[in-house]
C-alpha atoms as a PDB file:
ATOM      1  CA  UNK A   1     -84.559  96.626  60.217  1.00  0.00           C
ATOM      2  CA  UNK A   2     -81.879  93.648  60.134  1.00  0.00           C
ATOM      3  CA  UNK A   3     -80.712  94.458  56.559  1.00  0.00           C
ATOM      4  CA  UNK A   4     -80.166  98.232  57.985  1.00  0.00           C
ATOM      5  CA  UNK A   5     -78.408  97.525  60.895  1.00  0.00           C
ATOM      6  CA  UNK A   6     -76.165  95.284  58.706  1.00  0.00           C
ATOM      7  CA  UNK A   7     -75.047  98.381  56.662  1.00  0.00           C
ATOM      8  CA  UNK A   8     -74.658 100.640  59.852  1.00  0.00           C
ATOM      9  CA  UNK A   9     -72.112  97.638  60.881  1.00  0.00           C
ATOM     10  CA  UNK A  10     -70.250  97.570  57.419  1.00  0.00           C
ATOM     11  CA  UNK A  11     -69.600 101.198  57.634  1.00  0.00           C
ATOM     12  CA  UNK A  12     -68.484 101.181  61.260  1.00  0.00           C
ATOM     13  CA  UNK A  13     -65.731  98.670  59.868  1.00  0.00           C
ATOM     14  CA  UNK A  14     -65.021 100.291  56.595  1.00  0.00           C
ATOM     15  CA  UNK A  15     -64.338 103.645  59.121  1.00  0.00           C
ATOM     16  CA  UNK A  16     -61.933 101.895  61.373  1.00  0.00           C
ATOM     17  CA  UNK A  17     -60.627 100.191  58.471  1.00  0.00           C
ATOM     18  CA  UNK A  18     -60.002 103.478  56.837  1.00  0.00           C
ATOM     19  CA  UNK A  19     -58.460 104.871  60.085  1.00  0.00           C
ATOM     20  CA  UNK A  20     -56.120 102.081  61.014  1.00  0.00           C
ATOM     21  CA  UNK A  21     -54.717 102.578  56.944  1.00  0.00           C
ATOM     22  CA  UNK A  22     -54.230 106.765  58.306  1.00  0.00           C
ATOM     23  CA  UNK A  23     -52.760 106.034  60.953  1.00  0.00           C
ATOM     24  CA  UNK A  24     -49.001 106.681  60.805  1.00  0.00           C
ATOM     25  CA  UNK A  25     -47.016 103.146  61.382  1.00  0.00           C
ATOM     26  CA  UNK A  26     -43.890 102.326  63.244  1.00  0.00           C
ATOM     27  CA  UNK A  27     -40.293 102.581  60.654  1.00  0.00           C
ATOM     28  CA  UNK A  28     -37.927  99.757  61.616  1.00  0.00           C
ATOM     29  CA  UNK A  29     -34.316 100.353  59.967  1.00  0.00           C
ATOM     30  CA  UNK A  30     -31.554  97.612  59.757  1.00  0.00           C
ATOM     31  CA  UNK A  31     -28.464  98.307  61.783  1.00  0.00           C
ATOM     32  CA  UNK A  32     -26.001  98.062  58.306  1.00  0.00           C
ATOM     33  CA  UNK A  33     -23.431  95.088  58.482  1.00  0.00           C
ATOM     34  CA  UNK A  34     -19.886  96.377  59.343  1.00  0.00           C
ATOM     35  CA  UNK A  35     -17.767  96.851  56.337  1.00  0.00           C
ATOM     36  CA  UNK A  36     -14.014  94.801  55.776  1.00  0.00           C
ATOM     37  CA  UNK A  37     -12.662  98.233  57.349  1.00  0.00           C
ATOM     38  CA  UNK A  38     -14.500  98.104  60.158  1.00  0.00           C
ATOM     39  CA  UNK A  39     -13.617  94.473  60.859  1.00  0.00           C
ATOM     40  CA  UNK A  40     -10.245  94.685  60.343  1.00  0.00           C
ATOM     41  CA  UNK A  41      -8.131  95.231  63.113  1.00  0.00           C
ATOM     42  CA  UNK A  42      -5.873  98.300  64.802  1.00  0.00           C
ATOM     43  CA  UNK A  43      -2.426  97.381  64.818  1.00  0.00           C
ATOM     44  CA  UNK A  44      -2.626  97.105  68.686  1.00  0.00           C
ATOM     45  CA  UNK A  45      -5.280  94.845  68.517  1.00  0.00           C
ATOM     46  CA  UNK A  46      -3.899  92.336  65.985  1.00  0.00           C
ATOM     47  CA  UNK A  47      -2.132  88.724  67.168  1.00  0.00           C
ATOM     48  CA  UNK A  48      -0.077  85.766  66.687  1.00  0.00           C
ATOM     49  CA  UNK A  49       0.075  82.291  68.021  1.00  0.00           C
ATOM     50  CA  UNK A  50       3.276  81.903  69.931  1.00  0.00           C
ATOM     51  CA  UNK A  51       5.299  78.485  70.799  1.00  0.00           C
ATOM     52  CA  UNK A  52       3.990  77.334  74.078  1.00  0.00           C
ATOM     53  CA  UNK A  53       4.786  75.427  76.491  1.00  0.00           C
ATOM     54  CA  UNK A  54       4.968  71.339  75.891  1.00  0.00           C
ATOM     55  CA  UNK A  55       1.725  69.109  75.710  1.00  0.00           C
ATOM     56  CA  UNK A  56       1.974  65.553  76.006  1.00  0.00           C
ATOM     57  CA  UNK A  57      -0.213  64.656  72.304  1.00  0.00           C
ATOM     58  CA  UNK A  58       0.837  61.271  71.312  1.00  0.00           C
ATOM     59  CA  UNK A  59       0.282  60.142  67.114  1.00  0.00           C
ATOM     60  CA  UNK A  60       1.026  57.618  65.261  1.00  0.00           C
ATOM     61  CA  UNK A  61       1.047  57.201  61.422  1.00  0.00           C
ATOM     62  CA  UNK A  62      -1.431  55.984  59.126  1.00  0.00           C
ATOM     63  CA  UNK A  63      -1.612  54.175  55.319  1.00  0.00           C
ATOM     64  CA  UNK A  64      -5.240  56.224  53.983  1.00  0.00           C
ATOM     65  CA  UNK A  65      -5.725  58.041  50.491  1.00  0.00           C
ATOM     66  CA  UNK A  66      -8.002  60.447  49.593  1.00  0.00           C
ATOM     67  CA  UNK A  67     -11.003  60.237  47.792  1.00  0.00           C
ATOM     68  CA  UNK A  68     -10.365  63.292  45.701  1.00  0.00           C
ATOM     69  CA  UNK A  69      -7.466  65.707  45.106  1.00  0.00           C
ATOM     70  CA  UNK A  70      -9.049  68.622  46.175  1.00  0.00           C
ATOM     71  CA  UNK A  71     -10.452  69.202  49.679  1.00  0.00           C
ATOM     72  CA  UNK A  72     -13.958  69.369  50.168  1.00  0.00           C
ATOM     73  CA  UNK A  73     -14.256  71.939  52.737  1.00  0.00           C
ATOM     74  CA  UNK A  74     -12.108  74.829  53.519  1.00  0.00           C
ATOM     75  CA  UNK A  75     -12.342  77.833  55.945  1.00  0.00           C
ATOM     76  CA  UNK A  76      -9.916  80.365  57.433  1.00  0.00           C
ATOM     77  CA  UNK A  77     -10.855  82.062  60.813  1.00  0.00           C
ATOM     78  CA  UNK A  78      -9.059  85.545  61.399  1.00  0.00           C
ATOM     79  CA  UNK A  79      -8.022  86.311  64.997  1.00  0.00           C
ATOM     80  CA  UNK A  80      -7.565  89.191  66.816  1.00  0.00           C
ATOM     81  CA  UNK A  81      -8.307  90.985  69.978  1.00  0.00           C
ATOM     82  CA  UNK A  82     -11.197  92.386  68.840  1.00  0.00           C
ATOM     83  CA  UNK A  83     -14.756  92.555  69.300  1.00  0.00           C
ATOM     84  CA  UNK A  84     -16.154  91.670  66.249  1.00  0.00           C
ATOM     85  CA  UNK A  85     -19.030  92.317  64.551  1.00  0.00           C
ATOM     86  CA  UNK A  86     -21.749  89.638  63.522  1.00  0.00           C
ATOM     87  CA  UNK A  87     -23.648  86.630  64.264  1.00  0.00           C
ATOM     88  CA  UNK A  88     -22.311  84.757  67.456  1.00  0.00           C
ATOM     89  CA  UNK A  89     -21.698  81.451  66.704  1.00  0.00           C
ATOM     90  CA  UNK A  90     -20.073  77.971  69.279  1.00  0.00           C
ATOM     91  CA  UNK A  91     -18.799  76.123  66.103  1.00  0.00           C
ATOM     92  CA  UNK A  92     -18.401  76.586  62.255  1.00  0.00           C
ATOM     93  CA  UNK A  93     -20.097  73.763  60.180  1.00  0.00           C
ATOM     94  CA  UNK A  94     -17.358  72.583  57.808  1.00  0.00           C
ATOM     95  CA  UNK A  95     -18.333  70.369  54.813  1.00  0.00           C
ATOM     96  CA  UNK A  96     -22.198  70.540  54.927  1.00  0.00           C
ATOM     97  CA  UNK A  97     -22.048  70.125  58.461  1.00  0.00           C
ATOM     98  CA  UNK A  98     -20.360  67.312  58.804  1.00  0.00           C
ATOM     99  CA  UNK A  99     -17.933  68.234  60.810  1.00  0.00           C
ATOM    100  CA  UNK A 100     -18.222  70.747  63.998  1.00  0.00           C
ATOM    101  CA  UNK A 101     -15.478  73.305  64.467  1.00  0.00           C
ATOM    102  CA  UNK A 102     -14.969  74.957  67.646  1.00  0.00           C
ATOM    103  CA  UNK A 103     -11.617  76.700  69.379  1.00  0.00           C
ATOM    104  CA  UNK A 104     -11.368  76.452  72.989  1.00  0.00           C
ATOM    105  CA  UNK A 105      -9.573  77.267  75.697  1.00  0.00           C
ATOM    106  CA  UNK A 106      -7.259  75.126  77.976  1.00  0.00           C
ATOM    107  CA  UNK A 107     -10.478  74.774  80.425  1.00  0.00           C
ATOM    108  CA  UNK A 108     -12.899  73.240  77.273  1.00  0.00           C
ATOM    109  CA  UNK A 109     -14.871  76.111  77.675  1.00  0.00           C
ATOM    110  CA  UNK A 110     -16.179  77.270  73.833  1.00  0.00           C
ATOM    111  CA  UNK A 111     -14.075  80.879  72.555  1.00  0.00           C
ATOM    112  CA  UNK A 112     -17.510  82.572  70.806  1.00  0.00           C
ATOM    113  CA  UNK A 113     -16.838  82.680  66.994  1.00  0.00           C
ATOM    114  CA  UNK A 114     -18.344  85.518  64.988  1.00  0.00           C
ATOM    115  CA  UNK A 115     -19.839  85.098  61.661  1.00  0.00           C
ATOM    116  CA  UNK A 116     -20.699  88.169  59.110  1.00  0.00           C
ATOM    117  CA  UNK A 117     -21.249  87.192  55.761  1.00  0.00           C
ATOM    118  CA  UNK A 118     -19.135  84.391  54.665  1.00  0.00           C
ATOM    119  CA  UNK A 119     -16.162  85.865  56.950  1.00  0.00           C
ATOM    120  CA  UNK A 120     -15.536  84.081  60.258  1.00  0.00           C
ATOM    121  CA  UNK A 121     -14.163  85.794  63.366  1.00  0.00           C
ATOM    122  CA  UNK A 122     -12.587  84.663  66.693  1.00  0.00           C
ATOM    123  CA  UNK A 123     -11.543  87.198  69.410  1.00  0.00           C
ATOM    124  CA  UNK A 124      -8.288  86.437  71.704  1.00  0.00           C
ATOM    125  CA  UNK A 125      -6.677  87.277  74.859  1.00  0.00           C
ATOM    126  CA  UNK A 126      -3.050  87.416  74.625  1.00  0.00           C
ATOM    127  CA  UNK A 127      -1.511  84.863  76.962  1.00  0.00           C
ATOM    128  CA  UNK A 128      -4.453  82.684  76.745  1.00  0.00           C
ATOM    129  CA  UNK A 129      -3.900  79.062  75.188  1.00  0.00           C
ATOM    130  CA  UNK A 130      -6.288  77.676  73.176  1.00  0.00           C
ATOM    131  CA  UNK A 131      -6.817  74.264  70.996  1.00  0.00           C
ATOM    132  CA  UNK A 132      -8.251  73.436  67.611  1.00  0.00           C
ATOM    133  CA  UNK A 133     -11.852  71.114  67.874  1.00  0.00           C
ATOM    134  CA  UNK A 134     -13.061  69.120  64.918  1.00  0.00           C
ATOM    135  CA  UNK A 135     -15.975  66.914  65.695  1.00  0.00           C
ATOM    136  CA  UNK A 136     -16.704  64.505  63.075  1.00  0.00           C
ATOM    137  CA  UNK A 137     -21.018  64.016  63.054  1.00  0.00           C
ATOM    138  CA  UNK A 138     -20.412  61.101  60.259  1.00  0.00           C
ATOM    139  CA  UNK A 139     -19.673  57.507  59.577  1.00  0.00           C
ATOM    140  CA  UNK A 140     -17.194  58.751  57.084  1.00  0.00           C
ATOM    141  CA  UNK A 141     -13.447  59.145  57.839  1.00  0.00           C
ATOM    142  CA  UNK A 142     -12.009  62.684  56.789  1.00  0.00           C
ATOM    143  CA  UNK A 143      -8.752  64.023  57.090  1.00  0.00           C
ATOM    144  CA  UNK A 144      -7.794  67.577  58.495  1.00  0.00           C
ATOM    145  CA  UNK A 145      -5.559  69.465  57.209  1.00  0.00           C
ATOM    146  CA  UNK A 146      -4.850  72.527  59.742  1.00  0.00           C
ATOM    147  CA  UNK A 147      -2.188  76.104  59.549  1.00  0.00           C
ATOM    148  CA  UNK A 148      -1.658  78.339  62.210  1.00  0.00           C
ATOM    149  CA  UNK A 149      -0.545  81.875  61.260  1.00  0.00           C
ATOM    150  CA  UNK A 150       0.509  80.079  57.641  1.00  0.00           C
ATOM    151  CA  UNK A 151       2.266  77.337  59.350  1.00  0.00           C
ATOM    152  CA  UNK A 152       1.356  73.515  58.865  1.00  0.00           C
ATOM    153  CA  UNK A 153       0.816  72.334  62.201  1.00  0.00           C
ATOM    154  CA  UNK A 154       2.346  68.824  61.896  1.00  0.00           C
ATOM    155  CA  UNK A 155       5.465  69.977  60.540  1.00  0.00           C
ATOM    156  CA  UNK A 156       6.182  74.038  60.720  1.00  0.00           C
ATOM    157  CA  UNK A 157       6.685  74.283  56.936  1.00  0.00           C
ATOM    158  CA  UNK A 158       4.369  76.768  54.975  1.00  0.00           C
ATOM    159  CA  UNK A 159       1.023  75.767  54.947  1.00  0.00           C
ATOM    160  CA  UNK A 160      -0.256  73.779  52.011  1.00  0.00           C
ATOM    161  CA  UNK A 161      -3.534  72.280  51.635  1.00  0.00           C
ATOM    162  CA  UNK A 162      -2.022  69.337  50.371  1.00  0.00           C
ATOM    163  CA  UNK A 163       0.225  68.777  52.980  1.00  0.00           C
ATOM    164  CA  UNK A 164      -1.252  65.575  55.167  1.00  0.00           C
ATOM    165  CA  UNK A 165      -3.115  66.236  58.185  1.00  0.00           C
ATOM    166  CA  UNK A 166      -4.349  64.465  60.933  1.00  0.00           C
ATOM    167  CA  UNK A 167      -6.948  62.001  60.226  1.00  0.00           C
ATOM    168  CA  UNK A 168     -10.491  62.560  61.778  1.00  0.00           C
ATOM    169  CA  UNK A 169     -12.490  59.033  62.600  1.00  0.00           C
ATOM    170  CA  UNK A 170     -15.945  58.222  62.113  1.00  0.00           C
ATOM    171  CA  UNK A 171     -18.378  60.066  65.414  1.00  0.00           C
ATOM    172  CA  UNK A 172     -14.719  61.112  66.958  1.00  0.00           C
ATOM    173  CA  UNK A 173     -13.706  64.120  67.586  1.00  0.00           C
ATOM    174  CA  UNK A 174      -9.873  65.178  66.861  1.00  0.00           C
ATOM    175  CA  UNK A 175      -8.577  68.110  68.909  1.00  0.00           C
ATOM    176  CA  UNK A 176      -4.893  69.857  67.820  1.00  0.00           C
ATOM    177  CA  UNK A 177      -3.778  71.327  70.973  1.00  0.00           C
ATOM    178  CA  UNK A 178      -0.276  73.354  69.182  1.00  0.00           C
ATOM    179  CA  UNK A 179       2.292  72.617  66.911  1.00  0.00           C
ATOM    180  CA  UNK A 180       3.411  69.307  66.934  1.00  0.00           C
ATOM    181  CA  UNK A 181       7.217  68.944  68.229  1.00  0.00           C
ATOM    182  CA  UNK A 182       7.396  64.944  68.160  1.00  0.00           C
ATOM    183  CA  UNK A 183       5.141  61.813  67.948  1.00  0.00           C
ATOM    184  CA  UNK A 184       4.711  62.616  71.365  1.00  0.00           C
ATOM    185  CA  UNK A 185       3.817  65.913  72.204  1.00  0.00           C
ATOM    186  CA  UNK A 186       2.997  69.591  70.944  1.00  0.00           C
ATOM    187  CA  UNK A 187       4.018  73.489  71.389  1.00  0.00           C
ATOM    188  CA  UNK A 188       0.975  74.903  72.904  1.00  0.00           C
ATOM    189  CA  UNK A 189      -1.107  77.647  70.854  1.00  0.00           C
ATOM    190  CA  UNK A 190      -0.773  80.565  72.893  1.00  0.00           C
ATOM    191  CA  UNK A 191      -2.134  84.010  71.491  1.00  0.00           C
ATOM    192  CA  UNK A 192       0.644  86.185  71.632  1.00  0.00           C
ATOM    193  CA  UNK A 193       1.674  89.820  70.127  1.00  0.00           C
ATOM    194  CA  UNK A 194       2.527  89.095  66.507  1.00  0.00           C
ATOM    195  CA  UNK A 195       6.391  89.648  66.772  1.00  0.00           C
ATOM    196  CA  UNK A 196       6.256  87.179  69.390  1.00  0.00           C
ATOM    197  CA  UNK A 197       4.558  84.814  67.163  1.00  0.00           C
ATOM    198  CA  UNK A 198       5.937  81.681  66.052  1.00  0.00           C
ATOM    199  CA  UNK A 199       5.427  82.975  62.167  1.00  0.00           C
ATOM    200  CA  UNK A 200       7.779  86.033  63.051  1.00  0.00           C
ATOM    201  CA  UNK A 201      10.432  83.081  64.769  1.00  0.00           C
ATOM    202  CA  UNK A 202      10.535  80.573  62.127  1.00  0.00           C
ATOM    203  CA  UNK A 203      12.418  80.256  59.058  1.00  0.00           C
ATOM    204  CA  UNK A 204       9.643  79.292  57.121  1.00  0.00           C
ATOM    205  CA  UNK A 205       6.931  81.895  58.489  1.00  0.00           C
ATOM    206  CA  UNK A 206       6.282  85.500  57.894  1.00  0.00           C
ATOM    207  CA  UNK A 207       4.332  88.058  60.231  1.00  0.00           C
ATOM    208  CA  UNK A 208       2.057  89.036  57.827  1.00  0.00           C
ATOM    209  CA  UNK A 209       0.461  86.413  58.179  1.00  0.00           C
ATOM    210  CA  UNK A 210      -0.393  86.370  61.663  1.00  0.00           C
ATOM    211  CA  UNK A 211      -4.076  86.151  63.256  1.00  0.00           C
ATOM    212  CA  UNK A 212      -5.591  83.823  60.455  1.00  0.00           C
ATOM    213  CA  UNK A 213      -6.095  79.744  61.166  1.00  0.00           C
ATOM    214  CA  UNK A 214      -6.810  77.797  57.831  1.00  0.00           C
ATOM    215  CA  UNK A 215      -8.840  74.420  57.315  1.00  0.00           C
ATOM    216  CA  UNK A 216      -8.820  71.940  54.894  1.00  0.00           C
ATOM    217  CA  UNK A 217     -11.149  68.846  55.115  1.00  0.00           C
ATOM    218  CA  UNK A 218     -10.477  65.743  52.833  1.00  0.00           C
ATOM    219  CA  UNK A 219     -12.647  62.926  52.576  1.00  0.00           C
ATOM    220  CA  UNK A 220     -10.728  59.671  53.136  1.00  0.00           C
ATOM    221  CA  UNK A 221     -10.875  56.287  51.596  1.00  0.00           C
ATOM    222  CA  UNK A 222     -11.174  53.794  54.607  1.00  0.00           C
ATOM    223  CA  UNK A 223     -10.401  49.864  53.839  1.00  0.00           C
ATOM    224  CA  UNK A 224     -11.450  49.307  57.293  1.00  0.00           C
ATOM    225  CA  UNK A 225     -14.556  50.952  57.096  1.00  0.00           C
ATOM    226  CA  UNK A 226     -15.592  49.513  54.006  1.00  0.00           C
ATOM    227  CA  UNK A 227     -14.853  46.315  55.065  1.00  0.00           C
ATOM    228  CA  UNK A 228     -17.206  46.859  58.496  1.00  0.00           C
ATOM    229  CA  UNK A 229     -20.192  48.182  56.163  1.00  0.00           C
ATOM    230  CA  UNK A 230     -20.238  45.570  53.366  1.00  0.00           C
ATOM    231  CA  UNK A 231     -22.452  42.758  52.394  1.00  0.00           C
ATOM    232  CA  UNK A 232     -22.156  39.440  54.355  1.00  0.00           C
ATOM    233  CA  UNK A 233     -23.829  36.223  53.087  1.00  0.00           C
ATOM    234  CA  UNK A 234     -23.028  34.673  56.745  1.00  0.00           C
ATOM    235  CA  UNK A 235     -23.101  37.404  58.975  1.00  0.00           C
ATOM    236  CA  UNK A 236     -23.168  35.146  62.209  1.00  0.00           C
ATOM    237  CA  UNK A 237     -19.470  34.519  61.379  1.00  0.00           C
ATOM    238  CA  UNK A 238     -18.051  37.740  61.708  1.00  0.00           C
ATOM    239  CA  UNK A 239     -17.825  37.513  65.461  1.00  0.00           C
ATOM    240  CA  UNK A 240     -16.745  35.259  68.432  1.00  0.00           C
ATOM    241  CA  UNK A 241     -18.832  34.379  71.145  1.00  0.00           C
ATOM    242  CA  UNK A 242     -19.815  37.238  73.916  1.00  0.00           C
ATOM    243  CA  UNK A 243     -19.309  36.156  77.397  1.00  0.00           C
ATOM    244  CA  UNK A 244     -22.176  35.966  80.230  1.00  0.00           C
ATOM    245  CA  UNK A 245     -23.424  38.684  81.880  1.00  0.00           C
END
């Protein structure tokens, strides 16, 4: 009687089993990933970065070489005002991750980046400033080398990776708030129409190409650094007395 019931069982589940396999299943179909076409902007849509207005940004220069010729990291972000397409992102990770970027506005408040495939997209406001974030996650010392519409940012010549840059400290984060006028202070980035653009102004830019903001990250030999992180055989000397709480 048990061994029957058993097999009465079995073939109840082999039935449903059989059933369930019928049964006609839900399709799920990938949205497809916008094409280069589809990304690319209208000519009303596209943008520049215009000359703003003056921001106190004090610098001053530096003695550091670089650990290799060749950046480690690059990335170009392509503006316009357009909704992109893609994965919504608050930063880019730029060399492995070690470094954050981000573009916000004159508030601090994060501009979303879009990401779709290896392309990365930022959409603008025209009139709205923004500034450049780099946020160093390392103990290493890099140097960033940053264009705005092709233009160095440290100098207003055509861009050139190997150009020098500004130099990004160990856990510090270096923000480049426009194109740098003096020691003492920068032109505001300002999205603007492209002919209003400083590219389309300037002697040493071209319009074409407007709405793209390059990156190049070098890794930087630090004497200072080194010096901080190496060996001691007294390390009780290296520092003067602390005073009382």
């Amino acid at each position: 009687m048990l061994q029957k019931r058993q097999k009465w069982v079995y073939t109840l589940l082999v039935a449903a089993l059989l059933t369930a396999c019928g049964a006609e299943q839900p399709s799920y179909q990938q949205s497809p990933a916008p094409t280069a076409a589809e990304q690319a902007p209208r000519t009303a849509e596209k943008l520049g970065t215009q000359w703003g207005d003056e921001v106190q940004s004090s610098v001053s220069k530096v003695d550091l070489r670089r650990v290799s010729r060749e950046p480690i990291s690059e990335n170009v972000l392509r503006y316009a005002a357009k909704n992109f397409q893609g994965r919504e992102l608050n930063a880019i990770a730029l060399a492995d991750g070690k470094i954050e970027f981000s573009v916000r506005n004159d508030r601090g408040a994060v501009l979303p980046l879009v990401r779709d495939g290896g392309n990365y997209y930022l959409r603008g406001t025209s009139g709205e400033a923004y500034r450049l974030v780099y946020r160093n996650t390392t103990a290493n010392t890099y140097e960033i080398v940053a264009s705005v519409d092709g233009l160095d940012v440290l100098n207003g010549s055509a861009a050139s990776r190997y150009h020098s840059g500004y130099v990004l400290r160990p856990h510090d984060t270096l923000t480049i708030e426009g194109f740098r006028k003096s020691s003492e202070a920068v032109a505001s980035f300002i999205f603007s129409a492209p002919n209003s653009a400083y590219a389309a102004n300037s002697d040493n830019g071209s319009v074409r190409n407007v709405g793209l903001i390059g990156t190049a990250v070098f890794e930087l030999y630090d004497p200072n650094a080194a010096a901080a992180n190496a060996p001691s055989a007294f390390p009780a000397d290296n520092a003067y007395a602390k005073p009382p709480k």
